[in-house]
N, C-alpha and C. Protein backbone atom coordinates (compact mmCIF):
# COMPACT_ATOMS: atom_id res chain seq x y z
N UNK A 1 228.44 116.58 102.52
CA UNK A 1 227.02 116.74 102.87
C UNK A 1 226.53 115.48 103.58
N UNK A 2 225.72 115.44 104.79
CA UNK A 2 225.53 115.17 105.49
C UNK A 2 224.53 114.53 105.03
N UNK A 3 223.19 112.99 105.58
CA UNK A 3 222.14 112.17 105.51
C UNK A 3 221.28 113.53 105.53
N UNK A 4 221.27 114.45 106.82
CA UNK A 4 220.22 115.14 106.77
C UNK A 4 220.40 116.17 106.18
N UNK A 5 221.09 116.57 105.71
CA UNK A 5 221.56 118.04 104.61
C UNK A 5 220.80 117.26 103.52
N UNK A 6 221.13 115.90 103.14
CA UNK A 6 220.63 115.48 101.79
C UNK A 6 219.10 115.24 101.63
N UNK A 7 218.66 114.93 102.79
CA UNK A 7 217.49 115.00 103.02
C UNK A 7 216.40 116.31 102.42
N UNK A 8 216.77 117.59 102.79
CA UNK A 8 216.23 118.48 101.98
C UNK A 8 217.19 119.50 101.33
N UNK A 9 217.82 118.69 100.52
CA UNK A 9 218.62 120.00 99.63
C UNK A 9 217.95 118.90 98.12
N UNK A 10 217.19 118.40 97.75
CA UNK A 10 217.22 117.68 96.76
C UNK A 10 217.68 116.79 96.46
N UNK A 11 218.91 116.40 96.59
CA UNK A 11 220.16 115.73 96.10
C UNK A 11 219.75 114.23 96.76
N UNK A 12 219.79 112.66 96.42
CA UNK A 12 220.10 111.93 95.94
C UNK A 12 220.25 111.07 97.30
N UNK A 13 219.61 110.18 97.83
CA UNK A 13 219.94 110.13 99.06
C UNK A 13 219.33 108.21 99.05
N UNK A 14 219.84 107.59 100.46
CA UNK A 14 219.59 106.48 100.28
C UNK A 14 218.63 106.32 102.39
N UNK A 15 217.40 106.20 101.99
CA UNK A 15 216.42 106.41 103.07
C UNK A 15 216.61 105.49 104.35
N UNK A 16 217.45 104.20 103.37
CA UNK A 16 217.22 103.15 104.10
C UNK A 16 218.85 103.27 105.17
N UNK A 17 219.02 104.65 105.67
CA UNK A 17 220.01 104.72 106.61
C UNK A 17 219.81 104.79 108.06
N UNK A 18 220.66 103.41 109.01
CA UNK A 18 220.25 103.35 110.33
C UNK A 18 219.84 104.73 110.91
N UNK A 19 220.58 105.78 111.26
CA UNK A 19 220.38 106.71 112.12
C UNK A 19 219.02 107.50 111.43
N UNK A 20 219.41 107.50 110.42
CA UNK A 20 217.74 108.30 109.86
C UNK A 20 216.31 107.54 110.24
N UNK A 21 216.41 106.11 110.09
CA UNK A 21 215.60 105.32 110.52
C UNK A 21 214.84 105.43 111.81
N UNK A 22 215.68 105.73 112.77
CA UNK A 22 215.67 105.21 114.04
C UNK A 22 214.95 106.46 114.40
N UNK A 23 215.73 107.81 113.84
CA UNK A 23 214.65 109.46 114.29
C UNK A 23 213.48 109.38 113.36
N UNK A 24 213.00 108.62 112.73
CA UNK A 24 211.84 108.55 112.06
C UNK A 24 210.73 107.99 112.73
N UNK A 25 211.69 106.61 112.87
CA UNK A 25 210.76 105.81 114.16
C UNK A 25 210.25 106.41 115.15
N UNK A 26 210.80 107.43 115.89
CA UNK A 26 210.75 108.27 116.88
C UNK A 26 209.14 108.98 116.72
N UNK A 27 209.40 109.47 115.30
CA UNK A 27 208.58 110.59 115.07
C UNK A 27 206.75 109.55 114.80
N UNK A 28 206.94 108.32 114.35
CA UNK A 28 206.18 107.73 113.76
C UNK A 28 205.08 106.89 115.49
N UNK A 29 205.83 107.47 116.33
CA UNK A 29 205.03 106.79 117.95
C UNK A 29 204.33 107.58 117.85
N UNK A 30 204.87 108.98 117.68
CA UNK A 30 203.94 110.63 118.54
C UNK A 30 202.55 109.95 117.08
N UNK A 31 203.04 109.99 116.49
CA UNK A 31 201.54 109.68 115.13
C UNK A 31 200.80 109.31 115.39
N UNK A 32 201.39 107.63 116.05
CA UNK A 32 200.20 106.88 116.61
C UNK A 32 199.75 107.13 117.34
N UNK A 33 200.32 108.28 118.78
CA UNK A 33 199.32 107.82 119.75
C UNK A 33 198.32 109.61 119.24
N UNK A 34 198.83 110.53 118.30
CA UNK A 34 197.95 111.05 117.89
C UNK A 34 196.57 110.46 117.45
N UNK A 35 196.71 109.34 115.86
CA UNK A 35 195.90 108.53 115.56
C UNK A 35 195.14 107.85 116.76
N UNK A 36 195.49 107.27 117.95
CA UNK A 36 194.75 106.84 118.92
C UNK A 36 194.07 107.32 119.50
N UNK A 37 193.62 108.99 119.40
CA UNK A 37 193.25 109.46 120.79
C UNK A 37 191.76 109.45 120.38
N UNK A 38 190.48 109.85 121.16
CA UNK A 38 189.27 109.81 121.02
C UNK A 38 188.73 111.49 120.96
N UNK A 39 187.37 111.10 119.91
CA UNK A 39 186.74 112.28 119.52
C UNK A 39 186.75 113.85 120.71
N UNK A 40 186.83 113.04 122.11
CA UNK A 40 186.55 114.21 123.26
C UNK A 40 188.18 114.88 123.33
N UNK A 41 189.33 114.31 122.88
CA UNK A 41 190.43 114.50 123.52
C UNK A 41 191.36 115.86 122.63
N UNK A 42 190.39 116.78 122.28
CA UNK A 42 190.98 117.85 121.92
C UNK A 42 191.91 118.78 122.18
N UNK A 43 192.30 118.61 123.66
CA UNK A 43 193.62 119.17 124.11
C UNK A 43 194.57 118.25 123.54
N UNK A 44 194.02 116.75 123.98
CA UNK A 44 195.56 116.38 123.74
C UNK A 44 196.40 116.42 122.72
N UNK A 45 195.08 115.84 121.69
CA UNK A 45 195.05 116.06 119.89
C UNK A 45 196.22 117.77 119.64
N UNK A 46 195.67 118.39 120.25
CA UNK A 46 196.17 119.98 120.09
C UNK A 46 198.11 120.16 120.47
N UNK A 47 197.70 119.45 121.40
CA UNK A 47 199.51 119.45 122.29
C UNK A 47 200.24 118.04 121.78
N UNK A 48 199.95 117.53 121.37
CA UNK A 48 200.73 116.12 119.98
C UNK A 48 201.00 116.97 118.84
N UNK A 49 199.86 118.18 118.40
CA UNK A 49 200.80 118.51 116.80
C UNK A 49 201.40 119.53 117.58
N UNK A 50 201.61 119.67 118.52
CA UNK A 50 202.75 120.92 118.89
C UNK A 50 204.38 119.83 118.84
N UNK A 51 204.10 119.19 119.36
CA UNK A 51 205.47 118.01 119.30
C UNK A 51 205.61 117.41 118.25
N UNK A 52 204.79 117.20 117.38
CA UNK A 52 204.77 116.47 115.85
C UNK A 52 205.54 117.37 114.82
N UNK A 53 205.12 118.49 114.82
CA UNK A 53 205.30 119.08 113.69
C UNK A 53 206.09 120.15 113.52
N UNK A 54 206.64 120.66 112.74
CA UNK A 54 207.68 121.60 112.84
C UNK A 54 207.10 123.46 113.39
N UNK A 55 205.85 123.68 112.87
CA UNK A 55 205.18 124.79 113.43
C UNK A 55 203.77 124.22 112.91
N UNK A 56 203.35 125.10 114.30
CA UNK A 56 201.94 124.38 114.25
C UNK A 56 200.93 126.27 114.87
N UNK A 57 200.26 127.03 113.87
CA UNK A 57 199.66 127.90 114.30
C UNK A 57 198.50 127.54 115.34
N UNK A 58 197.83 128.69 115.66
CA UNK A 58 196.80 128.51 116.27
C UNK A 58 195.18 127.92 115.77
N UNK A 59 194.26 127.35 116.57
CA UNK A 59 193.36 126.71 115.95
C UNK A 59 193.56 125.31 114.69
N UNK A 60 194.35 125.12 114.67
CA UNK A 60 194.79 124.03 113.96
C UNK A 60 193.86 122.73 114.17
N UNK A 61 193.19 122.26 113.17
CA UNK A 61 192.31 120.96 113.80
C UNK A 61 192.33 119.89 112.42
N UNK A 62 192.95 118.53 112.72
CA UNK A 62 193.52 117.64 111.58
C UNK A 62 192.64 116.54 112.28
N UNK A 63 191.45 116.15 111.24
CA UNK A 63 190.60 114.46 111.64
C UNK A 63 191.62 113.48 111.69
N UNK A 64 191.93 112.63 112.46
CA UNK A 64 192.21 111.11 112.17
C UNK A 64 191.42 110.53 111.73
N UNK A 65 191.84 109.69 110.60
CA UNK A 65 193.16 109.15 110.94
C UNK A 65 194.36 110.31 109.72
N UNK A 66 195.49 110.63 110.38
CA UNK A 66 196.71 111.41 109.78
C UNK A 66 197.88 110.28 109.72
N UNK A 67 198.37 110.40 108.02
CA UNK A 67 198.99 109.19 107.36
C UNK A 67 200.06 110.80 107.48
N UNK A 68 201.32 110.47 107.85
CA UNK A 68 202.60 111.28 107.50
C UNK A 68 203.83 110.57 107.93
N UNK A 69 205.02 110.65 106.83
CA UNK A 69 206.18 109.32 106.84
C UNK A 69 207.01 110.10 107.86
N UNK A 70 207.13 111.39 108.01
CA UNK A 70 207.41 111.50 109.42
C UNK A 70 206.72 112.30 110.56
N UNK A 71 205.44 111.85 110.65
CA UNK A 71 204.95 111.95 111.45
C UNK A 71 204.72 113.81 111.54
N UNK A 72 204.58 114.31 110.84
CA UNK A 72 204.74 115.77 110.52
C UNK A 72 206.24 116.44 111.14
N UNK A 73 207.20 116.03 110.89
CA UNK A 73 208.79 116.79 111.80
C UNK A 73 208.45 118.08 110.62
N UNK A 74 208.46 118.00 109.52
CA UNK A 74 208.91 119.04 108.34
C UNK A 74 207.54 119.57 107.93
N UNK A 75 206.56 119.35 108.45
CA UNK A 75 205.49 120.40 107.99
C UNK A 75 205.12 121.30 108.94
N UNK A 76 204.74 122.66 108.54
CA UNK A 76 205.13 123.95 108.72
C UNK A 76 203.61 124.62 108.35
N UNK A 77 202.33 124.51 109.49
CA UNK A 77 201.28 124.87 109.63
C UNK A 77 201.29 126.24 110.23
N UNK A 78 200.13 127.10 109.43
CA UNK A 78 199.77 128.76 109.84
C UNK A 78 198.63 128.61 110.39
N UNK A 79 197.63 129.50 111.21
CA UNK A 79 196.70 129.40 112.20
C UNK A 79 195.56 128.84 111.15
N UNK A 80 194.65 128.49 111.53
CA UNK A 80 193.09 128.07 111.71
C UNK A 80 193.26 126.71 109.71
N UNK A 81 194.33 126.11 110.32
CA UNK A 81 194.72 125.03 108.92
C UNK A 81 193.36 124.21 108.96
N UNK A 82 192.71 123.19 108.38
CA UNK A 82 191.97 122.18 108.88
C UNK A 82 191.87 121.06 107.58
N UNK A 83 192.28 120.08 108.14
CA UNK A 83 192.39 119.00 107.32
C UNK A 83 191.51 117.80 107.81
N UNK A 84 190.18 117.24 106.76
CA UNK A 84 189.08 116.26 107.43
C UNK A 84 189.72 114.78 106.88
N UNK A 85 189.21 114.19 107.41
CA UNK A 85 189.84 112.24 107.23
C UNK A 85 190.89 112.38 106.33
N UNK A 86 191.94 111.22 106.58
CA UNK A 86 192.63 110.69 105.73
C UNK A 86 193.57 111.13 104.93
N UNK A 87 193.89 112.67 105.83
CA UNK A 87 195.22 113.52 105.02
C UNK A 87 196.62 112.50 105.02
N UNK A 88 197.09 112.62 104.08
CA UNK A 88 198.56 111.68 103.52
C UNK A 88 199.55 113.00 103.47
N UNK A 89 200.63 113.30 104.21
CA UNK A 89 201.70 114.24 104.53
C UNK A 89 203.25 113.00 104.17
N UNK A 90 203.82 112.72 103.06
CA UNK A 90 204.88 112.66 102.36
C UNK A 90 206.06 113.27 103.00
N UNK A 91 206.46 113.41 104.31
CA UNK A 91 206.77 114.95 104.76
C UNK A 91 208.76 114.23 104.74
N UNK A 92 209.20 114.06 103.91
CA UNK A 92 210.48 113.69 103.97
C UNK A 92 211.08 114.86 103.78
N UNK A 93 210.79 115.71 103.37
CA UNK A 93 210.98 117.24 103.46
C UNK A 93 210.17 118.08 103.59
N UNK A 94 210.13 119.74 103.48
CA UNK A 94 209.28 120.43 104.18
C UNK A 94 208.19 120.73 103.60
N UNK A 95 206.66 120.79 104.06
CA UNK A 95 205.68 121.16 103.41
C UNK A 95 205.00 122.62 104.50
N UNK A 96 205.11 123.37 103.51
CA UNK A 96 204.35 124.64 104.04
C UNK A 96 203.11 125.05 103.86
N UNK A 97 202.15 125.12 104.46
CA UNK A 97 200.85 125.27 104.59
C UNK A 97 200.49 126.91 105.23
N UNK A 98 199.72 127.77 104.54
CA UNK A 98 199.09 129.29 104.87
C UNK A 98 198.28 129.08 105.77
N UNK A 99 198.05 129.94 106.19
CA UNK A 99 196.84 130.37 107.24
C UNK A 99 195.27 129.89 106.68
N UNK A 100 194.18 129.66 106.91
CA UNK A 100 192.62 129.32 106.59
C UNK A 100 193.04 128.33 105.64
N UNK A 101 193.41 127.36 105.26
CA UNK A 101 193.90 126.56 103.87
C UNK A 101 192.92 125.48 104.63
N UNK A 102 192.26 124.95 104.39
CA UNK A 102 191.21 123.73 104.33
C UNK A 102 191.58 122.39 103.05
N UNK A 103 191.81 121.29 104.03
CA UNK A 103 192.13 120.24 102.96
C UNK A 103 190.66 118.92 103.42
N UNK A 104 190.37 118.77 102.19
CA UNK A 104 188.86 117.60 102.06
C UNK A 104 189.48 116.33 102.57
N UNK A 105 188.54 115.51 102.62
CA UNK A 105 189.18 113.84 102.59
C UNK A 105 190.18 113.45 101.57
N UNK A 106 191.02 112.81 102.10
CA UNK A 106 192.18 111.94 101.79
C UNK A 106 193.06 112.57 100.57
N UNK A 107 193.31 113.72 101.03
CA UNK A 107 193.91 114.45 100.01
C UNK A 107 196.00 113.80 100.54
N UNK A 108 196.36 113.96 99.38
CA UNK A 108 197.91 113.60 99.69
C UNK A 108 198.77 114.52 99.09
N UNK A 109 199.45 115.03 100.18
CA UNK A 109 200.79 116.03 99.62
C UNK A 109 202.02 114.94 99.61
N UNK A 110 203.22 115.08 98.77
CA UNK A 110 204.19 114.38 98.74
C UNK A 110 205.00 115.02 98.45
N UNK A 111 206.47 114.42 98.94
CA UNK A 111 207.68 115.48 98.63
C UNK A 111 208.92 114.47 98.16
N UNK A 112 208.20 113.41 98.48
CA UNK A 112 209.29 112.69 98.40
C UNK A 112 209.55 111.83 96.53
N UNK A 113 210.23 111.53 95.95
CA UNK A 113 210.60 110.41 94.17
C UNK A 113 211.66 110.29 94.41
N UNK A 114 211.49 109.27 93.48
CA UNK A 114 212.60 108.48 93.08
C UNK A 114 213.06 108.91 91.48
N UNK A 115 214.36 108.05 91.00
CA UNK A 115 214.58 108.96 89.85
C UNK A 115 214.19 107.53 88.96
N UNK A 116 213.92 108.17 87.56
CA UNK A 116 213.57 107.40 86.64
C UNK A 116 214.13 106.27 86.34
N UNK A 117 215.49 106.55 86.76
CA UNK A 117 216.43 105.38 85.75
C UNK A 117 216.31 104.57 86.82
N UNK A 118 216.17 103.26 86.30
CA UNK A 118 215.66 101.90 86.57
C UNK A 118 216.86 100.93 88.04
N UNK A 119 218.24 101.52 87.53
CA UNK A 119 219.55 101.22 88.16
C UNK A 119 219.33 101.63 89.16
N UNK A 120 218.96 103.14 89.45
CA UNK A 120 218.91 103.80 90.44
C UNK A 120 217.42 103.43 91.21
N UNK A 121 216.58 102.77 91.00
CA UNK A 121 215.32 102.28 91.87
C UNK A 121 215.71 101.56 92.63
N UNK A 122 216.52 100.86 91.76
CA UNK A 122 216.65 98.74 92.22
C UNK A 122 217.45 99.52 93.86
N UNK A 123 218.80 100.31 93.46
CA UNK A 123 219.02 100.54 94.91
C UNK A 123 218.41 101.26 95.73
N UNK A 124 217.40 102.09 95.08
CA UNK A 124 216.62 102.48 96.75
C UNK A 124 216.83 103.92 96.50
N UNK A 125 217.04 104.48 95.37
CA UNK A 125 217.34 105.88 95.96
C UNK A 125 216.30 106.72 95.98
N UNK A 126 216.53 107.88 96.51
CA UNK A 126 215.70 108.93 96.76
C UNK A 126 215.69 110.47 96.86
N UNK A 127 215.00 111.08 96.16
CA UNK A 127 215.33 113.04 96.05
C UNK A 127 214.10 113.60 97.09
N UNK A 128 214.45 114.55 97.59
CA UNK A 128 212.16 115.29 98.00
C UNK A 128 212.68 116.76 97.76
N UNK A 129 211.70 116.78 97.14
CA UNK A 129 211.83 118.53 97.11
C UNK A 129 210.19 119.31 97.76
N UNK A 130 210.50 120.26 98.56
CA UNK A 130 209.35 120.82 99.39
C UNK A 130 208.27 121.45 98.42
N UNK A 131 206.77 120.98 98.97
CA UNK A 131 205.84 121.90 98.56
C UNK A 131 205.50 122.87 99.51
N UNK A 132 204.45 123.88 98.44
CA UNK A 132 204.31 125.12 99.32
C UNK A 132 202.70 125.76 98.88
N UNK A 133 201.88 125.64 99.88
CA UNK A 133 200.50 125.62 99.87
C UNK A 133 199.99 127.08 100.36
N UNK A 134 199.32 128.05 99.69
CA UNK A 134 199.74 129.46 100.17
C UNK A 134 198.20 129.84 101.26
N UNK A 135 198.02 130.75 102.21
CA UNK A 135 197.28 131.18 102.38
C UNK A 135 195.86 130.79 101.93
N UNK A 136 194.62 130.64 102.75
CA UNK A 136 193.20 130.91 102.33
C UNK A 136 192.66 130.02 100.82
N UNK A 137 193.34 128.31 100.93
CA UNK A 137 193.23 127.43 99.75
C UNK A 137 192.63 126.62 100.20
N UNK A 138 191.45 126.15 99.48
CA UNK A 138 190.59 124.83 99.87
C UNK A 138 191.03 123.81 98.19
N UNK A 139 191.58 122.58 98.73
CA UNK A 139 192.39 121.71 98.55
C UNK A 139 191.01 120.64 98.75
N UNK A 140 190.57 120.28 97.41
CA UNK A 140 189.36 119.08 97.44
C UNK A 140 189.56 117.96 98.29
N UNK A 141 188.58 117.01 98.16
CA UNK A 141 188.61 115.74 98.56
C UNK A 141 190.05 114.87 97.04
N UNK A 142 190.36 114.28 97.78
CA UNK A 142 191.59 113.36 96.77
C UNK A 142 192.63 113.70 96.14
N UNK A 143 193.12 114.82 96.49
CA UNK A 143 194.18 115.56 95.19
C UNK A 143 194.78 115.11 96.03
N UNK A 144 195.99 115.00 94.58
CA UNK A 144 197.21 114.46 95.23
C UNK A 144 197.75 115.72 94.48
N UNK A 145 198.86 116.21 95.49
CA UNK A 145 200.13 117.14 94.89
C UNK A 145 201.19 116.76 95.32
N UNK A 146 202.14 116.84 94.13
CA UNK A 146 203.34 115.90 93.74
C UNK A 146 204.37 116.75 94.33
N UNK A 147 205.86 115.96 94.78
CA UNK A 147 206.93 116.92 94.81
C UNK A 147 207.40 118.43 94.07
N UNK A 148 207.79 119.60 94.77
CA UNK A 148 208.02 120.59 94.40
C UNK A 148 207.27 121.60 93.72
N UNK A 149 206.07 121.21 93.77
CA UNK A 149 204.51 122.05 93.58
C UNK A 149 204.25 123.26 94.57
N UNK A 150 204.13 124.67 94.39
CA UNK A 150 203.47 125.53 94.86
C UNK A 150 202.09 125.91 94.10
N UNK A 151 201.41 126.22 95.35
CA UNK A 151 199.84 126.65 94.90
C UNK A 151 199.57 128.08 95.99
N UNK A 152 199.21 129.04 94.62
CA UNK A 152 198.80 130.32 95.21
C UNK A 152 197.43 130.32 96.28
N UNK A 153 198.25 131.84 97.00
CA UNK A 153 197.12 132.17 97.93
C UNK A 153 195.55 131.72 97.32
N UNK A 154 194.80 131.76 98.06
CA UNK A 154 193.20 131.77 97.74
C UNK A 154 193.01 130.76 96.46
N UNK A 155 193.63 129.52 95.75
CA UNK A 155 193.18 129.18 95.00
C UNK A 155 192.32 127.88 95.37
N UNK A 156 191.44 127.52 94.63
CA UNK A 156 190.86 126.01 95.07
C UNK A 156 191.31 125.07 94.00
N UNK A 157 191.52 123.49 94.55
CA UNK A 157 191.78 122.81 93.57
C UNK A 157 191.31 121.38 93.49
N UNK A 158 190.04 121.51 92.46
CA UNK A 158 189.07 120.56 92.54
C UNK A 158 189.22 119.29 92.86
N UNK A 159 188.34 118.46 93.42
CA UNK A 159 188.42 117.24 93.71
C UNK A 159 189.02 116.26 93.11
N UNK A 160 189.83 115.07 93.01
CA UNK A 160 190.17 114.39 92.44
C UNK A 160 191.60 114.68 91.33
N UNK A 161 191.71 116.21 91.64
CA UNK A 161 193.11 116.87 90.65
C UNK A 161 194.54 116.45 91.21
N UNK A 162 195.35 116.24 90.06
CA UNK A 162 196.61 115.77 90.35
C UNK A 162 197.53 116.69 89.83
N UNK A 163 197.94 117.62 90.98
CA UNK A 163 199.02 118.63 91.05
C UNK A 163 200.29 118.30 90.81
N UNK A 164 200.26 118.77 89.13
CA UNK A 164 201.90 118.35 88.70
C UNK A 164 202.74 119.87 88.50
N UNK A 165 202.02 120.67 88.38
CA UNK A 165 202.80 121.94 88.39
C UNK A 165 202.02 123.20 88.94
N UNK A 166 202.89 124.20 89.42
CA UNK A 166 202.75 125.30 89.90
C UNK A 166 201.09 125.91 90.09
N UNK A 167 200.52 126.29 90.36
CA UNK A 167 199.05 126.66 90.25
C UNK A 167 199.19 128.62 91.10
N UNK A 168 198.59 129.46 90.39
CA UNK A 168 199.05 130.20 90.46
C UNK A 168 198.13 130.96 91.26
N UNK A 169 198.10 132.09 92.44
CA UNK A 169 197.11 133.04 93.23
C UNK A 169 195.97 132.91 92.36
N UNK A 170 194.79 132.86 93.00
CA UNK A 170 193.01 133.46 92.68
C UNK A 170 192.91 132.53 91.44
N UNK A 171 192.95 131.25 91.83
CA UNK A 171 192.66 130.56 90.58
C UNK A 171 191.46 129.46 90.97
N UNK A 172 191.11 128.79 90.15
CA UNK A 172 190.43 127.86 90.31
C UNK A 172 190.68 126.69 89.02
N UNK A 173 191.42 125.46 89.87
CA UNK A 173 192.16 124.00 88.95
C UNK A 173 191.26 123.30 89.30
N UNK A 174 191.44 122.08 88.29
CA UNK A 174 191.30 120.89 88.46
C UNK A 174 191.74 120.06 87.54
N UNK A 175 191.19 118.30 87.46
CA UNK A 175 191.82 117.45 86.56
C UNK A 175 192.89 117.07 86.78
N UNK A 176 193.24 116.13 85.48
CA UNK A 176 194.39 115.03 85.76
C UNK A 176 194.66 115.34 84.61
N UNK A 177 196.32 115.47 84.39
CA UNK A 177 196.97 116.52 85.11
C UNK A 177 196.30 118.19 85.43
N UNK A 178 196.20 118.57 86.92
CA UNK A 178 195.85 119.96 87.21
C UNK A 178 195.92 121.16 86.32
N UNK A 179 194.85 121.34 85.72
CA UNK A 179 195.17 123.10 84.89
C UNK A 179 194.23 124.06 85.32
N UNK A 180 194.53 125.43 85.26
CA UNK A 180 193.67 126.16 86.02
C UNK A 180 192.55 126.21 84.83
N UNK A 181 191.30 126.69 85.18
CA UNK A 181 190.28 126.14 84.26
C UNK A 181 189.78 127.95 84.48
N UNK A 182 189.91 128.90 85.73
CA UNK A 182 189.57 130.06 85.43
C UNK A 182 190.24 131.48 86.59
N UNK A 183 189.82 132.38 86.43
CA UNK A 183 190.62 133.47 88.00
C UNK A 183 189.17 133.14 88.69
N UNK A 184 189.42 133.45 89.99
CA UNK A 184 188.12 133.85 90.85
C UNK A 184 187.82 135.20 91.32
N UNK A 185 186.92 135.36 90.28
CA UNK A 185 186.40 136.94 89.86
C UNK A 185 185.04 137.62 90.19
N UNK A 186 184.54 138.23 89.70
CA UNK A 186 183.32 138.95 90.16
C UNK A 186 182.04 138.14 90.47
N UNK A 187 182.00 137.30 89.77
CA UNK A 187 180.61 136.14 89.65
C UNK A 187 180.85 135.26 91.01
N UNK A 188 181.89 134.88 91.44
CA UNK A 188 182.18 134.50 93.00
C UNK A 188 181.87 135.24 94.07
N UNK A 189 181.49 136.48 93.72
CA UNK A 189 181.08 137.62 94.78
C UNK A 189 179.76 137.37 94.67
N UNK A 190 179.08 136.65 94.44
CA UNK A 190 177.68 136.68 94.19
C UNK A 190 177.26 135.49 94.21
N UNK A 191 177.67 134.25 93.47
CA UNK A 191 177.28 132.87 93.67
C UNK A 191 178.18 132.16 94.23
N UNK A 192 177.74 131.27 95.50
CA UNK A 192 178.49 130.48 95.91
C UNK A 192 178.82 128.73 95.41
N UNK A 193 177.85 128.84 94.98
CA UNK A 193 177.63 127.24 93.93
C UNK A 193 176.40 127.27 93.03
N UNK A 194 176.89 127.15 91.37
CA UNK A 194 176.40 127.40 90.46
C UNK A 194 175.43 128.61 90.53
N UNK A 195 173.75 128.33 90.86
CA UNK A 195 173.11 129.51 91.31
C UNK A 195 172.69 130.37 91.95
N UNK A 196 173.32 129.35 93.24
CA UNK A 196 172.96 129.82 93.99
C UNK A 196 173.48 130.94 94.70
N UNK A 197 172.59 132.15 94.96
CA UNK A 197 173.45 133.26 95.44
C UNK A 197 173.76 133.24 96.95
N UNK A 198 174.54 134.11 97.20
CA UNK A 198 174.94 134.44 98.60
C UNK A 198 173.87 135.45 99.21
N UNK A 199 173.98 134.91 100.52
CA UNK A 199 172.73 135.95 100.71
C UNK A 199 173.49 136.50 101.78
N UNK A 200 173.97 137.46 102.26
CA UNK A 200 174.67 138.66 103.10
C UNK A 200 173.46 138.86 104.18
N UNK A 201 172.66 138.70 104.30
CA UNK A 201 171.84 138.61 105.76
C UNK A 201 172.01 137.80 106.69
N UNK A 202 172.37 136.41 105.78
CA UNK A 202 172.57 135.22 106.59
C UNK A 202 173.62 134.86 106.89
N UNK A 203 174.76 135.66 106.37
CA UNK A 203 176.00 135.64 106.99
C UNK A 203 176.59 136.21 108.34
């Protein structure tokens, strides 16, 4: 097995290898001159995550500044994604993102750990296992979700929550560590925040 086979099969890998380095570096220019471009430059912004990233749907719109260790090669965007300031993409392996999924400020996906035992830090090693973000999910301001985490279609997951395991369709999480706290059910058809109702005229 190969640097890049090891790269996303899980297994055990040491990052700090020339040739891996060097296609990282690669990927880590297109970032910057993404990060560089100005508020008017929406084509260009548009045609950088076509070269950045591994699929990139339609309507796709990500604020800079975008923190990703490779520059998005392994993330895997569905149409109308939108991510505001300060998204952190971990992307040493693949992260999959649904269609309408909205991520808040400085939220961080990661794919990448290290293993516990202490021997194995000192040299550097390293596992990533892919997350997978489903369809129609608004993803708060600050969550971080950890390696090998899936989160169901349509769920939201409150501000400041730290995604250590699975989160399941039509839910609604939060907290440290993430637990779902309820489904999103009939009373969501009617209030959009606490009392306030929806009003269907003004939609």
């Amino acid at each position: 097995m190969d640097i890049y086979e090891k790269l996303h099969s899980g297994e055990l890998y040491l990052p700090g290898d020339e040739d891996l380095m060097k296609r990282q570096a690669e990927c880590m220019e297109l970032l910057y001159d993404y990060n560089a471009t100005r508020p008017g430059e929406a084509e260009k912004r548009g045609d950088l995550l076509k070269r950045m990233f591994a699929e990139v749907g339609e309507n796709v719109y990500i604020e800079p500044p975008l923190h990703a260790n490779w520059g998005g090669r392994h993330v895997h965007l569905g149409n109308n994604v939108y991510a505001n300031f300060g998204l952190t993409l971990v992307d040493d392996t693949h992260i999959y993102v649904g269609d309408n999924t909205m991520f808040g400020p400085n939220v961080t996906v990661a794919t990448a750990g290290h293993p516990i035992l202490p021997q194995l830090r000192e040299k550097a090693y390293q596992f990533n296992m892919p997350v997978r973000i489903g369809r129609n999910c608004w993803i708060g301001a600050g969550v971080v979700i950890v390696p090998g985490v899936s989160i169901g279609d349509n769920s939201v997951i409150g501000a400041g929550a730290v995604v250590t395991k699975d989160i399941p369709a039509n839910s609604v999480a939060f907290g440290n560590p993430c637990r779902v706290a309820r489904e999103i059910g009939e009373r969501d058809k009617r209030y959009y925040y606490r009392d306030r109702e929806i009003n269907e005229e003004n939609l």
